[in-house]
Protein backbone atom coordinates (compact mmCIF):
# COMPACT_ATOMS: atom_id res chain seq x y z
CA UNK A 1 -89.82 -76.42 -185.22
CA UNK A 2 -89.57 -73.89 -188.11
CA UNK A 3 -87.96 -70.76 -187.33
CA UNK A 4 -89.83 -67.46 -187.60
CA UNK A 5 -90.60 -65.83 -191.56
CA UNK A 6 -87.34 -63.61 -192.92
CA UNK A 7 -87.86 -59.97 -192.75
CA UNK A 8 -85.84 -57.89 -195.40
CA UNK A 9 -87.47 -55.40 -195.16
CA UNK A 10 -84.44 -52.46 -195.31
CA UNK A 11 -82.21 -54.83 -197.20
CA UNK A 12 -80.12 -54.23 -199.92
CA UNK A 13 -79.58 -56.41 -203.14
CA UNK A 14 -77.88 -56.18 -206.50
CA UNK A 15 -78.74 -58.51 -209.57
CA UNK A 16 -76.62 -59.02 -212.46
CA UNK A 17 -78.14 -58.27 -216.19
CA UNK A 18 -77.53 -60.52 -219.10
CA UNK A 19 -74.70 -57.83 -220.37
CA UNK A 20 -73.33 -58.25 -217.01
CA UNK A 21 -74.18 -54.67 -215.53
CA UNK A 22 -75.67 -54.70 -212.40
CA UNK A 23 -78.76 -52.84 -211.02
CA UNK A 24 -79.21 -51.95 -207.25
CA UNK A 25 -82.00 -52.20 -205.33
CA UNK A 26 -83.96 -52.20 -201.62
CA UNK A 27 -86.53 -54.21 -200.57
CA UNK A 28 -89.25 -51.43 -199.64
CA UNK A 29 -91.36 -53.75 -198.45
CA UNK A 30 -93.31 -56.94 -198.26
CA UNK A 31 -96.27 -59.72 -197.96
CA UNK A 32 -95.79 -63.24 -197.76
CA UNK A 33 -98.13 -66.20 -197.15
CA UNK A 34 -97.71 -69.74 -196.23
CA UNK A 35 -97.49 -72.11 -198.92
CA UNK A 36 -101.38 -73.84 -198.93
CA UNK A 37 -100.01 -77.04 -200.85
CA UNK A 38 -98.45 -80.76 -199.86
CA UNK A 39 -95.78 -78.63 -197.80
CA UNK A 40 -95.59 -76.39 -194.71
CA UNK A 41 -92.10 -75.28 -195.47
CA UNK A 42 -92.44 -73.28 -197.94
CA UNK A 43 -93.55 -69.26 -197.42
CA UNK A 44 -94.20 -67.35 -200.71
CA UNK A 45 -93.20 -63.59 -200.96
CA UNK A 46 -94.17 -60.60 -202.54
CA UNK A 47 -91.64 -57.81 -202.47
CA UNK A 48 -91.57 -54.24 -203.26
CA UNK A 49 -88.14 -53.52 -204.15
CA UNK A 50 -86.87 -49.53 -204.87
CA UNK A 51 -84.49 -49.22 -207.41
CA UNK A 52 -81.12 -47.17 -205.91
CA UNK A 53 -80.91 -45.56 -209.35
CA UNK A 54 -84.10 -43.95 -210.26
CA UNK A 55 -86.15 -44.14 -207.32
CA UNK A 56 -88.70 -46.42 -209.25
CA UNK A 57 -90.52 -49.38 -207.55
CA UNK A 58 -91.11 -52.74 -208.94
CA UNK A 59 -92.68 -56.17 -207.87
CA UNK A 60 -90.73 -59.67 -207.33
CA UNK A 61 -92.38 -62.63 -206.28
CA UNK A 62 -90.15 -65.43 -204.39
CA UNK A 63 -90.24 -67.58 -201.96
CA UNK A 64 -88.03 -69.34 -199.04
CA UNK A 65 -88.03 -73.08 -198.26
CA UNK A 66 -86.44 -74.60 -195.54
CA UNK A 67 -82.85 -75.74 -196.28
CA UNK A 68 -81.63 -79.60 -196.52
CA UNK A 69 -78.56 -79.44 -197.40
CA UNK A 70 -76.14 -79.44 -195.07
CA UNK A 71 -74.76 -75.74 -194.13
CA UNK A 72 -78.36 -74.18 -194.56
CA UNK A 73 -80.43 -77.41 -193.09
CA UNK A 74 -83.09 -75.40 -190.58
CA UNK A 75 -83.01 -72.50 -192.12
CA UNK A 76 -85.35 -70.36 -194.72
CA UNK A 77 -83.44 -69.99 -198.37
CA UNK A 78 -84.53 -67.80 -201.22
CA UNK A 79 -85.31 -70.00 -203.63
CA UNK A 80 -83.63 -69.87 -206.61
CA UNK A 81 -86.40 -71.11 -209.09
CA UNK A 82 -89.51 -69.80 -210.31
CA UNK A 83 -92.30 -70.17 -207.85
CA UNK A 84 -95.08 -72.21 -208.23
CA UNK A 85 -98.00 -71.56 -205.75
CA UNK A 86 -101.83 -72.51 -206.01
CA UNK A 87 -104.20 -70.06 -207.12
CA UNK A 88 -105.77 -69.33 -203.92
CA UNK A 89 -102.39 -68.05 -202.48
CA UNK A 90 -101.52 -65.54 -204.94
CA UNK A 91 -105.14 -64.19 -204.62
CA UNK A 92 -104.15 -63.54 -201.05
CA UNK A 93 -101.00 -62.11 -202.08
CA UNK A 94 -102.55 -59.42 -204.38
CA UNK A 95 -105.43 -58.82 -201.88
CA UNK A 96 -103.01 -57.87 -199.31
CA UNK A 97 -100.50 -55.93 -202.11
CA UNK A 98 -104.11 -53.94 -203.09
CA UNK A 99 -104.89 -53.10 -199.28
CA UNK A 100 -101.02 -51.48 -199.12
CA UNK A 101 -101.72 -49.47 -202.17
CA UNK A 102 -99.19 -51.72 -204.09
CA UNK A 103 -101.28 -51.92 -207.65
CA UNK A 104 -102.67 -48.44 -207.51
């Protein structure tokens, strides 16, 4: 049995840049949709993430799997690669991101 989608909605996260500054960030909000290929254990994500200096929004897409490895085996991971997803799901994924206003 999978266990329910993540929520981070509220969350904080930092990334590093390639000068090795870091930028700050929360996610606002966000859509995701079941992966509509070979595998139900995959859940891709759009996220609307606020930037802690400027106020500014910005778009990531992700996703989670379900971990196999040993200390995360069960459980939904970020995945740390780009996503591939078919086309059909990321026409879902903007539909829903146009409803919320997302890509006015």
């Amino acid at each position: 049995m999978r266990p329910p989608p993540p929520k981070k909605i509220g969350a904080h996260g930092s990334a590093k840049m390639p000068d090795g500054s870091r930028f700050h960030f929360t996610i606002a909000d966000e859509i995701h949709v079941p992966h509509s290929g070979k595998s139900n254990n995959k859940l891709i994500y759009l996220q609307r993430l606020k930037f802690d200096d400027d106020g500014r929004f910005e778009l990531r897409l992700g996703y989670y799997i379900i971990g196999k490895k040993k200390q995360m085996r069960g459980r939904w991971v970020w995945g740390q690669y780009a996503t591939m997803l078919p086309v059909a799901d990321f026409k879902r994924i903007i539909k829903r991101a146009r409803q919320k206003g997302w890509l006015d």
